[in-house]
PDB file of N, CA and C in Angstrom:
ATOM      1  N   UNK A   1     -11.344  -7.138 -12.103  1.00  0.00           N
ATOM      2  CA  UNK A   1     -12.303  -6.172 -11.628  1.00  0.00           C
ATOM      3  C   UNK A   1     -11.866  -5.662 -10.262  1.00  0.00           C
ATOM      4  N   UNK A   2     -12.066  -4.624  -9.880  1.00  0.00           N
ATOM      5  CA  UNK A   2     -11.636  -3.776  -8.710  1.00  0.00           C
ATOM      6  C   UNK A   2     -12.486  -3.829  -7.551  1.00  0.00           C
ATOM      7  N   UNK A   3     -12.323  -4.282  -6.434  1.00  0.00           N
ATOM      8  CA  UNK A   3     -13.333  -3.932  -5.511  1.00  0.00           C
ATOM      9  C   UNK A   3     -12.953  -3.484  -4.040  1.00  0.00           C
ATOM     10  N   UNK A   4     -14.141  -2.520  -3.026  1.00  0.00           N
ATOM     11  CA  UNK A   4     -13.612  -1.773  -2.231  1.00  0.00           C
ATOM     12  C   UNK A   4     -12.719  -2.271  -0.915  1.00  0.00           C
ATOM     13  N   UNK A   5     -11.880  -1.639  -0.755  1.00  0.00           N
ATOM     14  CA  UNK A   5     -11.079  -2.169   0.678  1.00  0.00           C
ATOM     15  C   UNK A   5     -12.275  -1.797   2.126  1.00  0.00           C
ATOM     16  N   UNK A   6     -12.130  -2.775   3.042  1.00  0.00           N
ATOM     17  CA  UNK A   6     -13.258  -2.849   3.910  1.00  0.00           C
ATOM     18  C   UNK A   6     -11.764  -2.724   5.150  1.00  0.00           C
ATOM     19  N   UNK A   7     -11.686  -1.772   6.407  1.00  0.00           N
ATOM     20  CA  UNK A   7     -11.085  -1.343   7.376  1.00  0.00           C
ATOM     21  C   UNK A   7     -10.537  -2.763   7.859  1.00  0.00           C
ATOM     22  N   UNK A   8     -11.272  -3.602   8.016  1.00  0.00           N
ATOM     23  CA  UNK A   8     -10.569  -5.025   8.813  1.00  0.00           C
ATOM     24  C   UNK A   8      -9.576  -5.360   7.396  1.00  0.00           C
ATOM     25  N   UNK A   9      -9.574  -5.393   6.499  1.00  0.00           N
ATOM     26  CA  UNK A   9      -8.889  -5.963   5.414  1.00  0.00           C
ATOM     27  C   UNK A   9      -7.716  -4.975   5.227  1.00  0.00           C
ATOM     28  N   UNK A  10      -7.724  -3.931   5.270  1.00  0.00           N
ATOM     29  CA  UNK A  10      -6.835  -2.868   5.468  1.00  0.00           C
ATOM     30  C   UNK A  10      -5.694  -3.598   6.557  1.00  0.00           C
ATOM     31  N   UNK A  11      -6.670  -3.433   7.586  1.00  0.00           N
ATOM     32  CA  UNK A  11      -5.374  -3.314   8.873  1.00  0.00           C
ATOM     33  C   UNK A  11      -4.777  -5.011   8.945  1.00  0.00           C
ATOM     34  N   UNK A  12      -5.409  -5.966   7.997  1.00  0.00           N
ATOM     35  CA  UNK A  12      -4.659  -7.246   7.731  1.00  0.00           C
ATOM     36  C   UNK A  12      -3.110  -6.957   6.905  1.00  0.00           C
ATOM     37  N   UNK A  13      -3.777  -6.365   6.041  1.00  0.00           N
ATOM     38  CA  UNK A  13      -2.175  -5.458   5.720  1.00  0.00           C
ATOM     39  C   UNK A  13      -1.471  -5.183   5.485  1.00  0.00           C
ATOM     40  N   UNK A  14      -2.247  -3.930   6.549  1.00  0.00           N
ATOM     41  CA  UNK A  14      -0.949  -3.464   7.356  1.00  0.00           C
ATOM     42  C   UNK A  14      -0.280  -4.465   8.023  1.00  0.00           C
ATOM     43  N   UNK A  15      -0.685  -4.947   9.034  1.00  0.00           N
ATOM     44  CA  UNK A  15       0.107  -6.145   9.324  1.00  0.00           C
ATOM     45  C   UNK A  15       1.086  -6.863   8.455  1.00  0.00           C
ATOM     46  N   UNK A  16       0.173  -7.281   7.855  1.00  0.00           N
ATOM     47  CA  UNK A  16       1.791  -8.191   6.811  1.00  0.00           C
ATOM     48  C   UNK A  16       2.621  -7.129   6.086  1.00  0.00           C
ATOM     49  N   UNK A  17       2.416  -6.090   5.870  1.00  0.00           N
ATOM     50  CA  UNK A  17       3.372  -4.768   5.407  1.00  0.00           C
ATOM     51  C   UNK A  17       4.843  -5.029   6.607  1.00  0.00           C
ATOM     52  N   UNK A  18       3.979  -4.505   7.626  1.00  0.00           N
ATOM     53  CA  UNK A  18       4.624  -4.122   8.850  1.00  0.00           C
ATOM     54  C   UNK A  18       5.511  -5.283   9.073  1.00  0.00           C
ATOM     55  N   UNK A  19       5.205  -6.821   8.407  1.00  0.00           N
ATOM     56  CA  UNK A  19       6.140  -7.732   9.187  1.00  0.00           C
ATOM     57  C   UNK A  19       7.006  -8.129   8.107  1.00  0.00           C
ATOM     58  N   UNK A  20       6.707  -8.210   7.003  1.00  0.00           N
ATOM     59  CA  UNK A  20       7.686  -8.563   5.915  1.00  0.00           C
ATOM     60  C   UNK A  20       8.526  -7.045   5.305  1.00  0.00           C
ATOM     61  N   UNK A  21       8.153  -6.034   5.927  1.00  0.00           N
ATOM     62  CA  UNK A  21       9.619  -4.945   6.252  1.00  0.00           C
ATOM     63  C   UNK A  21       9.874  -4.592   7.256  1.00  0.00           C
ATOM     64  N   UNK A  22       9.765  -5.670   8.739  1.00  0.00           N
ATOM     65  CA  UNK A  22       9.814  -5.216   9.811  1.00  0.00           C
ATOM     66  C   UNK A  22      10.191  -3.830   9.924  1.00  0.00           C
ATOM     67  N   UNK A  23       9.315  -3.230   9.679  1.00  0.00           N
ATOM     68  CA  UNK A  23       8.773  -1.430  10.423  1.00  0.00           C
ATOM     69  C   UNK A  23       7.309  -1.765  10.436  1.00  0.00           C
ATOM     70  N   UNK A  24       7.161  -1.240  11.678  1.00  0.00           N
ATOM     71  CA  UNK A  24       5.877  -0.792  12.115  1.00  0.00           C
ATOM     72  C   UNK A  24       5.523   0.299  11.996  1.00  0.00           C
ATOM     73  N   UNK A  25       6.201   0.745  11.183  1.00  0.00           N
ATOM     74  CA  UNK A  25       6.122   2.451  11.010  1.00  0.00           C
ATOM     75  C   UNK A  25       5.372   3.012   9.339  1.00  0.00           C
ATOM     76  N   UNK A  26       4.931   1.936   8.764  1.00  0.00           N
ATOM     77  CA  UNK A  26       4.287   1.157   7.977  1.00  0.00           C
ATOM     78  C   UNK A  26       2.482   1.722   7.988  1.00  0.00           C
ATOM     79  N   UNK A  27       1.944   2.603   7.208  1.00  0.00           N
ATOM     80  CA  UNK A  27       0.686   2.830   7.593  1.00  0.00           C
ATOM     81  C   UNK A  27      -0.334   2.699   6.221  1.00  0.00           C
ATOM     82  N   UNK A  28      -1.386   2.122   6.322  1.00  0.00           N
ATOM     83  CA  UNK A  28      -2.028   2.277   5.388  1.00  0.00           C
ATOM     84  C   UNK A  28      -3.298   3.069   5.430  1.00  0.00           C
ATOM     85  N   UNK A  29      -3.555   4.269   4.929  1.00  0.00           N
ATOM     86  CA  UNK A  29      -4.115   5.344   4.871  1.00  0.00           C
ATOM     87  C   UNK A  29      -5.617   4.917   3.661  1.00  0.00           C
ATOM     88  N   UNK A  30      -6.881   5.537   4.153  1.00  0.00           N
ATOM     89  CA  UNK A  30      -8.102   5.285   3.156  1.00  0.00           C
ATOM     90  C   UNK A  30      -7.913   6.656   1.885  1.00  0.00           C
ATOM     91  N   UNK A  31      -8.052   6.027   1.093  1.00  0.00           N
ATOM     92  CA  UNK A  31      -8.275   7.303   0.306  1.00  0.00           C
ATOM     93  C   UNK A  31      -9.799   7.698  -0.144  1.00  0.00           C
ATOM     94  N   UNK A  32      -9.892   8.719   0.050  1.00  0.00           N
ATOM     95  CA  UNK A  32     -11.139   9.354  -0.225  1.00  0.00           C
ATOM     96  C   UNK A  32     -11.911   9.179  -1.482  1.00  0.00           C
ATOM     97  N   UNK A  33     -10.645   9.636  -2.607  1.00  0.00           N
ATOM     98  CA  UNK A  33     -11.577   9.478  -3.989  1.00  0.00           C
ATOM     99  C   UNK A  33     -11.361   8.385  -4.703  1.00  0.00           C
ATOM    100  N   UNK A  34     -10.518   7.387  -4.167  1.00  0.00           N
ATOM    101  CA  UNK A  34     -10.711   5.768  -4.964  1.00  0.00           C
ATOM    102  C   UNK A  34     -10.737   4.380  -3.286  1.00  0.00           C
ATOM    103  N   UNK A  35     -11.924   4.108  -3.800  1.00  0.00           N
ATOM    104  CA  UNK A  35     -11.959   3.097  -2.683  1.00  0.00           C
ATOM    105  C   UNK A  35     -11.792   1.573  -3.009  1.00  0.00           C
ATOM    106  N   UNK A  36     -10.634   1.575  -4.235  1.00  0.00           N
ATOM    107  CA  UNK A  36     -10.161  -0.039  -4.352  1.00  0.00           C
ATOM    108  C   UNK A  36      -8.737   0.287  -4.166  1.00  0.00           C
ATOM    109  N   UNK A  37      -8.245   0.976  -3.416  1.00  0.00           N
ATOM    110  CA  UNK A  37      -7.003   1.127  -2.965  1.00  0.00           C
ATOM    111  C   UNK A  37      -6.714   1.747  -1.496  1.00  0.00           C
ATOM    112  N   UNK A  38      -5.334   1.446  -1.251  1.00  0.00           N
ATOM    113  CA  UNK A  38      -5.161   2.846  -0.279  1.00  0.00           C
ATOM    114  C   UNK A  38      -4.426   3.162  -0.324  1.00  0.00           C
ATOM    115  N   UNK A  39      -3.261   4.185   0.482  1.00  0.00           N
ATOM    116  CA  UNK A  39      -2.006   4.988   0.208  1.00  0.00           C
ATOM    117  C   UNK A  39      -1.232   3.932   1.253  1.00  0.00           C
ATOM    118  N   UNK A  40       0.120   4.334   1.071  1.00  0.00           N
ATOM    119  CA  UNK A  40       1.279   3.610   1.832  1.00  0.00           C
ATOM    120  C   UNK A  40       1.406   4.578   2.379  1.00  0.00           C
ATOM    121  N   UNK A  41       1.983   4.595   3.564  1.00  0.00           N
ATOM    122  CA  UNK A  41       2.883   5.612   4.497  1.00  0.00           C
ATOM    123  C   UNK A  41       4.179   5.396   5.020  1.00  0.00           C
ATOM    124  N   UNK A  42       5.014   5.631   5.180  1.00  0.00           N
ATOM    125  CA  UNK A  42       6.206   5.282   6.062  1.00  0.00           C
ATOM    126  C   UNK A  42       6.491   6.201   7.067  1.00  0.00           C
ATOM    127  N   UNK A  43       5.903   6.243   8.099  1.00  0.00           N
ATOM    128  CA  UNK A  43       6.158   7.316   9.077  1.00  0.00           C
ATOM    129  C   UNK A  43       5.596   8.683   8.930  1.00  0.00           C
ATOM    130  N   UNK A  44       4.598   8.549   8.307  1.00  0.00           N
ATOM    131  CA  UNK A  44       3.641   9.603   8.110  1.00  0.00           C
ATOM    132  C   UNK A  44       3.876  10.135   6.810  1.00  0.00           C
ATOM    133  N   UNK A  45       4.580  10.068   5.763  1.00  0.00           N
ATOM    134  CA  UNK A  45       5.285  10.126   4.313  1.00  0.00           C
ATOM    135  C   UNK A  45       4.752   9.054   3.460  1.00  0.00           C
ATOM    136  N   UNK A  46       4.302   9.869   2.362  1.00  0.00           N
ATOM    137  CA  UNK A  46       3.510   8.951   1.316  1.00  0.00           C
ATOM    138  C   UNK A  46       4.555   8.465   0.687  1.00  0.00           C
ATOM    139  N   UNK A  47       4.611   6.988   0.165  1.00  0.00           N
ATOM    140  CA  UNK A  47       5.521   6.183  -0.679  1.00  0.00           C
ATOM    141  C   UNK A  47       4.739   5.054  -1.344  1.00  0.00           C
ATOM    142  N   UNK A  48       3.781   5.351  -1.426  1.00  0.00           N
ATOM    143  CA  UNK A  48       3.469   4.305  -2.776  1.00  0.00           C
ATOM    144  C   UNK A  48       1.523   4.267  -2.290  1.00  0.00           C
ATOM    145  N   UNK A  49       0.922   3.211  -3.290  1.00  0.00           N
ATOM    146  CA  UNK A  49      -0.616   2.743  -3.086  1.00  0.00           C
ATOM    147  C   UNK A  49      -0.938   1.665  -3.171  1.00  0.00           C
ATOM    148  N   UNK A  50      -1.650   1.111  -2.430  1.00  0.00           N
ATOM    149  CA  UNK A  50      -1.873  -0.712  -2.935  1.00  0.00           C
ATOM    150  C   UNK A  50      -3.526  -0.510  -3.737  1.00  0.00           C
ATOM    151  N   UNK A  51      -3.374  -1.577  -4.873  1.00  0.00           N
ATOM    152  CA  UNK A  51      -4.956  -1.636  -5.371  1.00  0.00           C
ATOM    153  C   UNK A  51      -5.113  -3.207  -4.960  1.00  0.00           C
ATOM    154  N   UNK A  52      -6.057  -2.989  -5.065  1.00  0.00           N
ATOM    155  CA  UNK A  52      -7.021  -4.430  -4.909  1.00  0.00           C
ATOM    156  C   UNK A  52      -8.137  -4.409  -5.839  1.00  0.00           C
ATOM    157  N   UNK A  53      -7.476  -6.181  -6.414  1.00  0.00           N
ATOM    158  CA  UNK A  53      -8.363  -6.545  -7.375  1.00  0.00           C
ATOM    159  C   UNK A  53      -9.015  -8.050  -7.258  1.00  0.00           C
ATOM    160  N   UNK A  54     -10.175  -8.032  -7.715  1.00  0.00           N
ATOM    161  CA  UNK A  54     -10.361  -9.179  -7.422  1.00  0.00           C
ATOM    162  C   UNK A  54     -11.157  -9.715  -8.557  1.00  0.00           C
ATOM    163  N   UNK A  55     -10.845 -10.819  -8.764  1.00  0.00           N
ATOM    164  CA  UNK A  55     -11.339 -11.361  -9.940  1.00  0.00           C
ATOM    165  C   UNK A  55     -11.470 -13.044 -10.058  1.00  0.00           C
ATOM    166  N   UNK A  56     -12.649 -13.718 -10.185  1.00  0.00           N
ATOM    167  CA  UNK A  56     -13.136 -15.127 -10.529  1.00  0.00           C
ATOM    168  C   UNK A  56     -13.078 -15.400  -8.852  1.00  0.00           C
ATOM    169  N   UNK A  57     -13.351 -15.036  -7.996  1.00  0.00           N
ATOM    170  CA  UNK A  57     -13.196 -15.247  -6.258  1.00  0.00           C
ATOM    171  C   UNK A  57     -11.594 -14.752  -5.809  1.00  0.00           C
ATOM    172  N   UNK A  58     -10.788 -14.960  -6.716  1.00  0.00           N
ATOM    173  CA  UNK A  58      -9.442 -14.400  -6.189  1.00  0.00           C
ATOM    174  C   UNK A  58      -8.786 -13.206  -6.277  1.00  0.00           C
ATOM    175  N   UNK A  59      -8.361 -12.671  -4.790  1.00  0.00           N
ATOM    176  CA  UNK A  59      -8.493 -11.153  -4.056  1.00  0.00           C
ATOM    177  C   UNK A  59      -6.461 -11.299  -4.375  1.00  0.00           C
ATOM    178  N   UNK A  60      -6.165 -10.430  -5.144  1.00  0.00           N
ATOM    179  CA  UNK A  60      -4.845  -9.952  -5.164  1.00  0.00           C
ATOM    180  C   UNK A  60      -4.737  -8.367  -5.314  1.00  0.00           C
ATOM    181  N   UNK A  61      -3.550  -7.890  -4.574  1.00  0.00           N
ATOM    182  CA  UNK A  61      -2.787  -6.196  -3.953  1.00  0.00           C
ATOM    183  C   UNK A  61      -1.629  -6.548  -4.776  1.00  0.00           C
ATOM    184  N   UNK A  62      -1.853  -5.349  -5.238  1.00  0.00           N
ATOM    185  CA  UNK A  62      -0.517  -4.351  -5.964  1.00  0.00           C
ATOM    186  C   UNK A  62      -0.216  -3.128  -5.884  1.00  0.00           C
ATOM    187  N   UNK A  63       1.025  -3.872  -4.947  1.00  0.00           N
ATOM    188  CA  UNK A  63       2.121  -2.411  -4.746  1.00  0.00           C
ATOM    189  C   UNK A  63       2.595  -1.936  -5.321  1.00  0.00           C
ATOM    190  N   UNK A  64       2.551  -0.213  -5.323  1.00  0.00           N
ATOM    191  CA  UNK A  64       2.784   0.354  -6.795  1.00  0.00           C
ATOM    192  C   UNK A  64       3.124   1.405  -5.879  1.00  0.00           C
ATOM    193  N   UNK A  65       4.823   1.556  -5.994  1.00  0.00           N
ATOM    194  CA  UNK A  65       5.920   2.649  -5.320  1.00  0.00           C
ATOM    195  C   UNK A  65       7.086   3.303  -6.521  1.00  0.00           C
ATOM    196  N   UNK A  66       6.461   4.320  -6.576  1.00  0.00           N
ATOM    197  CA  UNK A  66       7.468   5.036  -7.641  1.00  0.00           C
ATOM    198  C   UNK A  66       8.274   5.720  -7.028  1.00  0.00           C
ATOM    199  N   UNK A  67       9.765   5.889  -7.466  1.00  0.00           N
ATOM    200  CA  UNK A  67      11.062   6.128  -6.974  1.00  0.00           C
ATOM    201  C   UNK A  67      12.106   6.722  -7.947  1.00  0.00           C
ATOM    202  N   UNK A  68      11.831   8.263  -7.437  1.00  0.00           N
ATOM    203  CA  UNK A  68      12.352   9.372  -8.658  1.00  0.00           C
ATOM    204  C   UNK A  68      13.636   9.327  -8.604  1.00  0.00           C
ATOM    205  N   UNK A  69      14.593   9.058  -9.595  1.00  0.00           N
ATOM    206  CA  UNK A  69      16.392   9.247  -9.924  1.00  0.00           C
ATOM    207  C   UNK A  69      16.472  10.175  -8.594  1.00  0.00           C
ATOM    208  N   UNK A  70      15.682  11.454  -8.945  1.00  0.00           N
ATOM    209  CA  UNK A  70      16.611  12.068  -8.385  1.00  0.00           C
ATOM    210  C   UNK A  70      16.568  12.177  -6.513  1.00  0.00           C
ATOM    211  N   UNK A  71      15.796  11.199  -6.035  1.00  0.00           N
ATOM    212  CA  UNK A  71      15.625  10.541  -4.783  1.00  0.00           C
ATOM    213  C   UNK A  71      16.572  10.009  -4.103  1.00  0.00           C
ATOM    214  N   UNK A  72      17.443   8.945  -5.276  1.00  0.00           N
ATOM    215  CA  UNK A  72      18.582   8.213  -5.461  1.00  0.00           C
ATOM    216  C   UNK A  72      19.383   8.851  -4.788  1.00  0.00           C
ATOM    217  N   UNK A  73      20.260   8.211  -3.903  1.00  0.00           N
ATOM    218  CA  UNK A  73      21.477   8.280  -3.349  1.00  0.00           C
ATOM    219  C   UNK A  73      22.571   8.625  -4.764  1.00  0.00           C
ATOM    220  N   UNK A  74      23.644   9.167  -4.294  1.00  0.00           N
ATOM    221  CA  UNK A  74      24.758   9.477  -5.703  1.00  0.00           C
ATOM    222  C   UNK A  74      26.110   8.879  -5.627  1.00  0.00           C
ATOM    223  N   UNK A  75      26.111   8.146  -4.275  1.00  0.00           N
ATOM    224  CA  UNK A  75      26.922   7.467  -3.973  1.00  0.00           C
ATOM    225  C   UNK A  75      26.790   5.856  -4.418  1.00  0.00           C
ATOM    226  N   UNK A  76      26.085   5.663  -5.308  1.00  0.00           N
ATOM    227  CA  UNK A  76      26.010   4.128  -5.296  1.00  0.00           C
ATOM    228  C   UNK A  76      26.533   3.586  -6.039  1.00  0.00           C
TER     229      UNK A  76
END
């Protein structure tokens, strides 16, 4: 079951975003029309959404970053 992200839980995080890819450049944005998620940012650039779910007392986020071929480097 899905439930809403609350601003202190957000900016928890962000925090752990920010430290397990050391960038602080790392933002997590509210979204307006779904409030069991929020947007990723990387320097002001959308790259992915986290949901939050929670279910039987236990609160788990899923990062969900899609990454188009043609994004891809051509050198690899």
């Amino acid at each position: 079951m899905s439930s809403t992200f609350s601003k202190p839980e957000a900016d928890r995080l962000q925090k752990y975003l920010q430290g397990k890819f050391s960038n602080p450049k790392i933002a997590l944005v509210e979204r307006k029309e779904a409030r069991d998620s929020v947007e990723v940012t990387l320097g002001g650039e959308f790259i992915g959404v986290v949901y939050k779910d929670e279910d039987d007392g236990e609160v788990s986020y899923d990062f969900n970053m899609a990454i188009l071929a043609m994004d891809l480097p051509t050198d690899a």
